[in-house]
C-alpha atoms as a PDB file:
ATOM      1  CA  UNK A   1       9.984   6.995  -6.955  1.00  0.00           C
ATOM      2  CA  UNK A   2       7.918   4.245  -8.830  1.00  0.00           C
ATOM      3  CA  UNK A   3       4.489   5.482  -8.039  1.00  0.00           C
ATOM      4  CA  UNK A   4       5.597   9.165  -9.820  1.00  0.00           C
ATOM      5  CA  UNK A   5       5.604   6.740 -12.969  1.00  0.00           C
ATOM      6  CA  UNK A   6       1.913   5.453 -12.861  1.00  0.00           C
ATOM      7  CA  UNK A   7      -0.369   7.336 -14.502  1.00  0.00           C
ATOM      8  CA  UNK A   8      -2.051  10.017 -12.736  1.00  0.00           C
ATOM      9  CA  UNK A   9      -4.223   8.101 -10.556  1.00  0.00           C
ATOM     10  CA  UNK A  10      -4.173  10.322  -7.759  1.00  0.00           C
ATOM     11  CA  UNK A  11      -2.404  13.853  -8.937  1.00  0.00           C
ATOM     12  CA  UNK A  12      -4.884  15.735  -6.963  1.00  0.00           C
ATOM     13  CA  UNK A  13      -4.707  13.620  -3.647  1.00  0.00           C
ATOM     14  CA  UNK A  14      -1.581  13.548  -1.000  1.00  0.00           C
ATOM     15  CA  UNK A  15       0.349  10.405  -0.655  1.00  0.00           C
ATOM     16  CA  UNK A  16       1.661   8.430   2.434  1.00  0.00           C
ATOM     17  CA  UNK A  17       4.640   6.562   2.241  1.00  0.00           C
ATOM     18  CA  UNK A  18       5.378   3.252   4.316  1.00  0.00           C
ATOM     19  CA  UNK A  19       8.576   0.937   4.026  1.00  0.00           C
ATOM     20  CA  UNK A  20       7.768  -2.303   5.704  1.00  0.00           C
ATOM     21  CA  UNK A  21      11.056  -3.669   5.273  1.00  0.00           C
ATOM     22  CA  UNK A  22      11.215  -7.287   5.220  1.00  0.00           C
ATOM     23  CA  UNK A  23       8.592  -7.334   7.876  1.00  0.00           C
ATOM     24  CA  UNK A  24       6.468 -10.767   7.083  1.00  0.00           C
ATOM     25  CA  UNK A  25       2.861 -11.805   7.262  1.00  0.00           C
ATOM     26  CA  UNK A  26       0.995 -10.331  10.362  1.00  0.00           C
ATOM     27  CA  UNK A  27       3.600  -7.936  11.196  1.00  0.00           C
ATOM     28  CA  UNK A  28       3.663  -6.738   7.693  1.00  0.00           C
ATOM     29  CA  UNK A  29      -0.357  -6.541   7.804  1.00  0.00           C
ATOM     30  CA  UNK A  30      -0.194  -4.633  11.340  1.00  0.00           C
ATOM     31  CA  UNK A  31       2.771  -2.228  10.364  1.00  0.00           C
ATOM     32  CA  UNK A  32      -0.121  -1.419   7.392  1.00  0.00           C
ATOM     33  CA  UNK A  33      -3.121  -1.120   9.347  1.00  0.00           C
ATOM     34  CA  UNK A  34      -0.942   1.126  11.684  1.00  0.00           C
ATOM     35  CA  UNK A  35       0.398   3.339   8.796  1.00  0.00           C
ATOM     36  CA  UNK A  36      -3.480   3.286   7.390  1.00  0.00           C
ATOM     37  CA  UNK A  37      -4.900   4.803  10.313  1.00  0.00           C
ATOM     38  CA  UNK A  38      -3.652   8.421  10.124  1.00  0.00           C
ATOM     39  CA  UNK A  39      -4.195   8.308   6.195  1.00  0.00           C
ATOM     40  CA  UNK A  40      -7.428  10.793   5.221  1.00  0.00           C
ATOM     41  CA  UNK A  41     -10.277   8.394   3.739  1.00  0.00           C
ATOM     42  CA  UNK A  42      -9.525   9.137  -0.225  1.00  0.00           C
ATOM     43  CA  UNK A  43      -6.029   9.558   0.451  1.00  0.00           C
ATOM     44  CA  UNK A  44      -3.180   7.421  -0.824  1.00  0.00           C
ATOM     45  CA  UNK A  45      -0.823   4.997   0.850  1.00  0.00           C
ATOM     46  CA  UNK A  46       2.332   3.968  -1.051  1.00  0.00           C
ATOM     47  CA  UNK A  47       3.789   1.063   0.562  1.00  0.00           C
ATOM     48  CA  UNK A  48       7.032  -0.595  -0.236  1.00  0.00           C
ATOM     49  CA  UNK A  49       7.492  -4.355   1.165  1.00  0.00           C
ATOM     50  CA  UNK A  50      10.090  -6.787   0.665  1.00  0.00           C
ATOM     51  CA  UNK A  51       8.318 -10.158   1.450  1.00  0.00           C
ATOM     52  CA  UNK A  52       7.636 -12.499  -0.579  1.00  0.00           C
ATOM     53  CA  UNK A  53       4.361 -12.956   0.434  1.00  0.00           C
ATOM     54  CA  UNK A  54       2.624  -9.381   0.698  1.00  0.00           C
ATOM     55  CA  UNK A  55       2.121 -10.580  -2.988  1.00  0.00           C
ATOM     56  CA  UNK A  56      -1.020 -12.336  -1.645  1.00  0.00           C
ATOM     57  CA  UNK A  57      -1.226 -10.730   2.018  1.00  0.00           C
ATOM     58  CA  UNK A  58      -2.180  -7.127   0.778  1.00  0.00           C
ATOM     59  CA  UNK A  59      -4.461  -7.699  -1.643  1.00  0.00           C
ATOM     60  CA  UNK A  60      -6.423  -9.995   0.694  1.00  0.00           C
ATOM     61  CA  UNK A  61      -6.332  -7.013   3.167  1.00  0.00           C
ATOM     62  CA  UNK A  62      -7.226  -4.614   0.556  1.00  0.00           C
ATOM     63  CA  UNK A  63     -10.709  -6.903  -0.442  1.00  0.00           C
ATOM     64  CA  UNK A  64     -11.141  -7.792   3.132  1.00  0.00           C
ATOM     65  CA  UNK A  65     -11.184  -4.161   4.637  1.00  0.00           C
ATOM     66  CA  UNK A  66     -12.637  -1.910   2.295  1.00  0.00           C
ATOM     67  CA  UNK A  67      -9.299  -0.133   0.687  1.00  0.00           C
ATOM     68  CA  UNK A  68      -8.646   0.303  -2.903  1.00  0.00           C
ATOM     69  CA  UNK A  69      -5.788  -1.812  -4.240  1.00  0.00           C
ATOM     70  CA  UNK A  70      -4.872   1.008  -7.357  1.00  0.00           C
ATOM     71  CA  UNK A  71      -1.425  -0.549  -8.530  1.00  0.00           C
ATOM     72  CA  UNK A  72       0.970  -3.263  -7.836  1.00  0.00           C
ATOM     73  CA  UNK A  73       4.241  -3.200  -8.784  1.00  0.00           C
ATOM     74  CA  UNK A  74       7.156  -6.303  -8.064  1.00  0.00           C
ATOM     75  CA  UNK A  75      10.792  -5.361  -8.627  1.00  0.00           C
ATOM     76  CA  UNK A  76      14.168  -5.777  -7.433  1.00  0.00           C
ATOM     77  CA  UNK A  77      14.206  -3.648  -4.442  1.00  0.00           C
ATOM     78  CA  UNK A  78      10.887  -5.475  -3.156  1.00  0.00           C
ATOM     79  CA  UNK A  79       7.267  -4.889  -3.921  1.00  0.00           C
ATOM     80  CA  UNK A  80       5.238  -1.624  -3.980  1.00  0.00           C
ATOM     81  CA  UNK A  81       1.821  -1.052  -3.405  1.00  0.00           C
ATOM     82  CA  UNK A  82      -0.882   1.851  -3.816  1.00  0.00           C
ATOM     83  CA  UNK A  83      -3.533   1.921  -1.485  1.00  0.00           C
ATOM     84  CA  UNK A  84      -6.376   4.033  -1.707  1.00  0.00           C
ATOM     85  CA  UNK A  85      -7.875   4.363   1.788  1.00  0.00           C
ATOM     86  CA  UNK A  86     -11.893   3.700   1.501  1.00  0.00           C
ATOM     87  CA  UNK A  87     -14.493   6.686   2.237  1.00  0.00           C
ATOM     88  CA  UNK A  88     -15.801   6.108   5.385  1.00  0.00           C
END
């Protein structure tokens, strides 16, 4: 798992894991507001998407609702994201 490699950004917090396939632009960003929902404010949601364009799409989301965008990683199985869910 990629995210065991980043530093220890959240050691002390659980993580929630989300594969959005090759879901695309507003089902990708409703699959993640779905898999968001249950997460504990603080928490961390690791989220592995294929498209192309979550590149742009989830950071957007991230600045646009509050959630912490902690790392961003692109490789050849797709893209993976860690999401820190904002306090409420």
């Amino acid at each position: 798992m990629w995210a065991a490699r980043l530093p220890s950004l959240h050691s002390n917090m659980t993580t929630h894991f989300v594969d959005t396939k090759d879901l695309g632009c507003g089902d990708l960003i409703m699959a993640l507001m779905k898999a968001m929902k249950p997460v504990p404010a603080g928490e961390i949601l690791d989220l592995h998407a294929e498209d192309t364009g979550a590149r742009e799409d989830i950071p957007s989301w991230c600045n646009m609702t509050g959630h912490k965008l902690l790392a961003a990683q692109t490789g050849e199985d797709g893209n993976h994201y860690i999401i820190q869910k904002k306090e409420s």
